[in-house]
N, C-alpha and C. Protein backbone atom coordinates (compact mmCIF):
# COMPACT_ATOMS: atom_id res chain seq x y z
N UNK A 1 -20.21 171.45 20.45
CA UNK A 1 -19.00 170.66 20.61
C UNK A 1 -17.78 171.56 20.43
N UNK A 2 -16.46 171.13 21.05
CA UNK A 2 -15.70 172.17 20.88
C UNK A 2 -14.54 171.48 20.11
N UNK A 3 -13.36 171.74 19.51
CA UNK A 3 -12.96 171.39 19.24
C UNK A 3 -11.81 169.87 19.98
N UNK A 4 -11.96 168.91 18.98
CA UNK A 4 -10.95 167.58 19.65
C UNK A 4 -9.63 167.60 19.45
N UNK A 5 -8.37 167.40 20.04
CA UNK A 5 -7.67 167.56 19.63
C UNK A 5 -6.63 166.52 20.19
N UNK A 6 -6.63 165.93 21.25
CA UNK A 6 -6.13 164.58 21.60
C UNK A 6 -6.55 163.44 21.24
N UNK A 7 -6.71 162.90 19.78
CA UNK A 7 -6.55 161.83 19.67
C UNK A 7 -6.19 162.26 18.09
N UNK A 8 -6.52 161.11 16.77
CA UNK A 8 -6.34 161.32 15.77
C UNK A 8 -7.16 160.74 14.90
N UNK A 9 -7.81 161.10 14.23
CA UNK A 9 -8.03 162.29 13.48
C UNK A 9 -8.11 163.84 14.41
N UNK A 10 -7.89 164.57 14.42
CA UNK A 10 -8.42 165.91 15.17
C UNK A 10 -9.83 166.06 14.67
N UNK A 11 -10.75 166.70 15.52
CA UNK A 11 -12.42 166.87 14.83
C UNK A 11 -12.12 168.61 15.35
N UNK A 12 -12.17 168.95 14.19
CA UNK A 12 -12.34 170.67 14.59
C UNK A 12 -13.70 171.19 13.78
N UNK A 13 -14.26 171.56 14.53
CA UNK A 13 -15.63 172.35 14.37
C UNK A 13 -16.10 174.43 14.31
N UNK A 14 -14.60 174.51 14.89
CA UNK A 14 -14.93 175.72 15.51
C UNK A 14 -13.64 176.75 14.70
N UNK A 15 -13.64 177.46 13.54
CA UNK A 15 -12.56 177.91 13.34
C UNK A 15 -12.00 179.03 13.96
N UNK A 16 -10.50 179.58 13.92
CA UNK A 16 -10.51 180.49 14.01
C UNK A 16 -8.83 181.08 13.59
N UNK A 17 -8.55 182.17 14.02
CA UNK A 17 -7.18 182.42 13.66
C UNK A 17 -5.52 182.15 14.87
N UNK A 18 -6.42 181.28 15.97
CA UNK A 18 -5.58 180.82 16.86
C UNK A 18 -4.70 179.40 16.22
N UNK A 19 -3.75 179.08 16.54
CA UNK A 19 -2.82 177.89 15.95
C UNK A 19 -3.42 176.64 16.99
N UNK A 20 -3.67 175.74 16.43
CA UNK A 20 -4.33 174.53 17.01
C UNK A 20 -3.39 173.46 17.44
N UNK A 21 -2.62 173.44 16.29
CA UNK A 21 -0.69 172.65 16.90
C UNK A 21 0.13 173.29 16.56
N UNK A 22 1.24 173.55 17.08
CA UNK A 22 2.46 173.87 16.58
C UNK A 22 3.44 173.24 15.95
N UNK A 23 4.59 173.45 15.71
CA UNK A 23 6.00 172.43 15.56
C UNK A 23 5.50 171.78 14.21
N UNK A 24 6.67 170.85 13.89
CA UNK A 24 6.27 169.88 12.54
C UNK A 24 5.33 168.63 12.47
N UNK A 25 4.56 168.04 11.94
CA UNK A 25 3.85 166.78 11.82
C UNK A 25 3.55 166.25 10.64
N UNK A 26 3.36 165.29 10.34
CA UNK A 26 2.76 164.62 9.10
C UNK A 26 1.51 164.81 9.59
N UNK A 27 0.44 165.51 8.12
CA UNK A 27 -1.00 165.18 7.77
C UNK A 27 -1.15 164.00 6.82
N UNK A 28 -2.05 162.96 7.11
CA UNK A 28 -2.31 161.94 6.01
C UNK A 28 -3.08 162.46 4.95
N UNK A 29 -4.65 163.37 5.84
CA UNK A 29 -5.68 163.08 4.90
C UNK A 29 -6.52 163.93 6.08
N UNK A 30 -7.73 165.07 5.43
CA UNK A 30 -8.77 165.56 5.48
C UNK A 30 -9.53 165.44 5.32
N UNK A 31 -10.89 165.59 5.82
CA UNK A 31 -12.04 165.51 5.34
C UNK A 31 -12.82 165.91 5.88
N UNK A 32 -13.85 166.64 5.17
CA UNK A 32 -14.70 168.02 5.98
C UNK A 32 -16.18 167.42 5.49
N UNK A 33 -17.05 167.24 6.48
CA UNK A 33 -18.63 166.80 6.72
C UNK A 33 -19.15 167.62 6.87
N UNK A 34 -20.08 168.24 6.08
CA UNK A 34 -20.84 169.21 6.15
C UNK A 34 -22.59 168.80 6.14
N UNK A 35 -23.50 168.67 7.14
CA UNK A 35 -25.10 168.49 6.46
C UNK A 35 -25.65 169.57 6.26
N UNK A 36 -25.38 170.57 6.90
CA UNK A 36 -25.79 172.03 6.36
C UNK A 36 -25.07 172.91 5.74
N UNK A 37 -24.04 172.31 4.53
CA UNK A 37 -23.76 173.13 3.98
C UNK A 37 -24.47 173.90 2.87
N UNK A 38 -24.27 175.08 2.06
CA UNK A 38 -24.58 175.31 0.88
C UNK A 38 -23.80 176.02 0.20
N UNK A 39 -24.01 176.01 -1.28
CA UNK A 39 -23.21 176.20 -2.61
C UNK A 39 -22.17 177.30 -1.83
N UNK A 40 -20.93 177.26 -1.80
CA UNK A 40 -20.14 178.60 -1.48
C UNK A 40 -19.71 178.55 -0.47
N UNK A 41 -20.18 177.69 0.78
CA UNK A 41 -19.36 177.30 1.98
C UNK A 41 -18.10 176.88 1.78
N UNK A 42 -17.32 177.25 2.69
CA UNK A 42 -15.58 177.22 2.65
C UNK A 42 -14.96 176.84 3.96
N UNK A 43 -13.88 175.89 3.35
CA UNK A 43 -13.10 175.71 4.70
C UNK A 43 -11.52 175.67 4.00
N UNK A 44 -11.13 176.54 4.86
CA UNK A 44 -9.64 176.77 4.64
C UNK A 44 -9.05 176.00 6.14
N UNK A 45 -7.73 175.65 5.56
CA UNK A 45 -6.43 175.52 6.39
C UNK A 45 -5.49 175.80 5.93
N UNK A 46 -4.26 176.66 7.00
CA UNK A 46 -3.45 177.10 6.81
C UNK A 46 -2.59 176.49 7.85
N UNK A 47 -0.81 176.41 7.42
CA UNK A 47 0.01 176.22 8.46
C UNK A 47 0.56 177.64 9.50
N UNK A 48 1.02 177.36 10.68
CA UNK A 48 1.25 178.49 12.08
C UNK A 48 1.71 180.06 11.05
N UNK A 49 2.13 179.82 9.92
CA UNK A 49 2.69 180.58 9.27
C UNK A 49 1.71 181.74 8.08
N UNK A 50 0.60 180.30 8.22
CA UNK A 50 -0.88 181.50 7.43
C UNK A 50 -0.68 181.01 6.11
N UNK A 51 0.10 179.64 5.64
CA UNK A 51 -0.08 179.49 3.88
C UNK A 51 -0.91 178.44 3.87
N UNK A 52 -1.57 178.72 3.41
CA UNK A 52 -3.13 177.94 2.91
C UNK A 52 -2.60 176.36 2.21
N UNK A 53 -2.67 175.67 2.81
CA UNK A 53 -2.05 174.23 2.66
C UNK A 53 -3.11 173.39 2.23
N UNK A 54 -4.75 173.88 2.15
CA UNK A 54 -6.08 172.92 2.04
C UNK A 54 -7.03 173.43 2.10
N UNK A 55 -7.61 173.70 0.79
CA UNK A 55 -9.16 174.96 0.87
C UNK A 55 -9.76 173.86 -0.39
N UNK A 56 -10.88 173.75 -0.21
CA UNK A 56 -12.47 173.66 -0.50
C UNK A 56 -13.51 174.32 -0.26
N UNK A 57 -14.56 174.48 -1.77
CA UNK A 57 -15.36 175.07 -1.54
C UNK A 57 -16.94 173.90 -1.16
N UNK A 58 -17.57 174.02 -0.80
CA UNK A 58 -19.28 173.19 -1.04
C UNK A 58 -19.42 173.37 -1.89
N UNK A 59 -20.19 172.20 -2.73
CA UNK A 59 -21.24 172.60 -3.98
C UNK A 59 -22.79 172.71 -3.41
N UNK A 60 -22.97 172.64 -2.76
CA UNK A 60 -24.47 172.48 -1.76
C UNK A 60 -24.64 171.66 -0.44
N UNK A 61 -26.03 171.30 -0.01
CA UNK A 61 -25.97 170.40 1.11
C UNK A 61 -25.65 169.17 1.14
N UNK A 62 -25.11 168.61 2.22
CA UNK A 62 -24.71 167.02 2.49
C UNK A 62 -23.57 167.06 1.88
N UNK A 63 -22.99 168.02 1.99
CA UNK A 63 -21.68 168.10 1.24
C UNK A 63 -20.19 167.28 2.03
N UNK A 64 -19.85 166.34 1.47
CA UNK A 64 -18.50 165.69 2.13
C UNK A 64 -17.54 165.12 1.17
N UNK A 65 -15.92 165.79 1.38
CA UNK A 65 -15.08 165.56 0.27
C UNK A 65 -14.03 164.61 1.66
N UNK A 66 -12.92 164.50 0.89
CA UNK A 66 -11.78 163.79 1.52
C UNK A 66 -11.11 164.20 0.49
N UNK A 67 -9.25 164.18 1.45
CA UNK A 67 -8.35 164.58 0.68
C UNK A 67 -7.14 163.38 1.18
N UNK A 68 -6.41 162.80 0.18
CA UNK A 68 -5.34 162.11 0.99
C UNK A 68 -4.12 163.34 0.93
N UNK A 69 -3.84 163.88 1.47
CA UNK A 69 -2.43 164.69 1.36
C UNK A 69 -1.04 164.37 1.55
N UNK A 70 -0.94 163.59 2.59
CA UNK A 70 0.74 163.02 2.99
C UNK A 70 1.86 163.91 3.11
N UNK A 71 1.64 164.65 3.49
CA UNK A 71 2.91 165.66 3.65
C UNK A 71 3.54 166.64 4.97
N UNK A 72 3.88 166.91 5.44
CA UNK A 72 4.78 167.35 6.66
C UNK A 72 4.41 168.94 6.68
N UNK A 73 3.46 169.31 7.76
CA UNK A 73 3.03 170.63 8.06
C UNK A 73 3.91 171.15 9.48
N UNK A 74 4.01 172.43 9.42
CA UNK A 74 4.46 173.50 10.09
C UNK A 74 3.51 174.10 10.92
N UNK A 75 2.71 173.43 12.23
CA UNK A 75 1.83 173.75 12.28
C UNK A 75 0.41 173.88 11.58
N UNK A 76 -0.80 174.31 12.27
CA UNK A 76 -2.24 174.64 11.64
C UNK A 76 -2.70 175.37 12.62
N UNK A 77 -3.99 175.92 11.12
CA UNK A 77 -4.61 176.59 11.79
C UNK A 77 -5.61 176.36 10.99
N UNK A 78 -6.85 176.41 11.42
CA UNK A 78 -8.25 176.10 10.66
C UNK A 78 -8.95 177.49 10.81
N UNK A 79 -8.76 178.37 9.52
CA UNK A 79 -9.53 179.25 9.81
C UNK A 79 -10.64 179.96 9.19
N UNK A 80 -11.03 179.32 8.16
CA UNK A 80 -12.61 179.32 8.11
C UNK A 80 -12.92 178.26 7.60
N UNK A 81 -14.14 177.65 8.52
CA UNK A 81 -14.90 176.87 8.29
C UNK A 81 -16.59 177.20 8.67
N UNK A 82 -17.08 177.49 7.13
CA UNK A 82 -18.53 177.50 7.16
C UNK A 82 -19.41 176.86 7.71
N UNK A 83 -19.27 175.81 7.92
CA UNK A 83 -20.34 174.84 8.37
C UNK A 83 -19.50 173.40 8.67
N UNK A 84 -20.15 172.51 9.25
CA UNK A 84 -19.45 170.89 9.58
C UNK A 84 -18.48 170.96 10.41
N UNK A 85 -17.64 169.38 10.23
CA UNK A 85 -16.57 169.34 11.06
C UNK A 85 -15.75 169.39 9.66
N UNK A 86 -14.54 169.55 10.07
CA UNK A 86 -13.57 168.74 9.71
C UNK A 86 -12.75 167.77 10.22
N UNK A 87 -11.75 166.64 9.69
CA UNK A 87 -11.10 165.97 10.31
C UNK A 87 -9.77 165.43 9.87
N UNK A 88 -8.42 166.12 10.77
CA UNK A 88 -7.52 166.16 9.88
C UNK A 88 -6.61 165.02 10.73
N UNK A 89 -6.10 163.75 10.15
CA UNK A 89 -5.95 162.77 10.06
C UNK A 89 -4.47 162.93 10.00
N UNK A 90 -3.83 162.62 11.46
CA UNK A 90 -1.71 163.10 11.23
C UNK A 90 -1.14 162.27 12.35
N UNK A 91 0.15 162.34 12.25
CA UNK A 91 1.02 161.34 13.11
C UNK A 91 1.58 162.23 13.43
């Protein structure tokens, strides 16, 4: 699957160090699904600018957190993600 990016939540699967949106937006809320994760898997996000705005680590498999955040990003970029999707939830 490749990454979704027209609709909302975004489903990004695929990280990397390319910017996925630009410009300003509200994020509500994250949440990264992992079934094959394990202990030490990581998913970072950063805004167009590279400051780490949302990192989690796994504690093992079947691993799935949520975050409500609410706050006004400068861009993203999803750039490592170990395993799963994530899904970042914005207006």
């Amino acid at each position: 699957m490749a990454n979704v990016l027209d609709q909302s939540p975004w489903i990004i699967d695929t990280p990397g160090a390319g910017v996925l949106h630009t410009g300003k937006f509200r994020v509500y809320s994250i949440r990264w699904v992992s079934p094959a994760a394990a202990a030490g898997h990581t998913c970072t996000i950063t805004d167009e600018d590279g400051k780490i705005k949302w990192e989690d680590v796994a504690s093992g498999a079947n691993y799935v957190t949520e975050s409500r955040v609410e706050s006004d990003w400068k861009g993203v970029k999803v750039t490592v993600l170990s395993s799963g999707k994530v899904y970042i939830e914005h207006a």
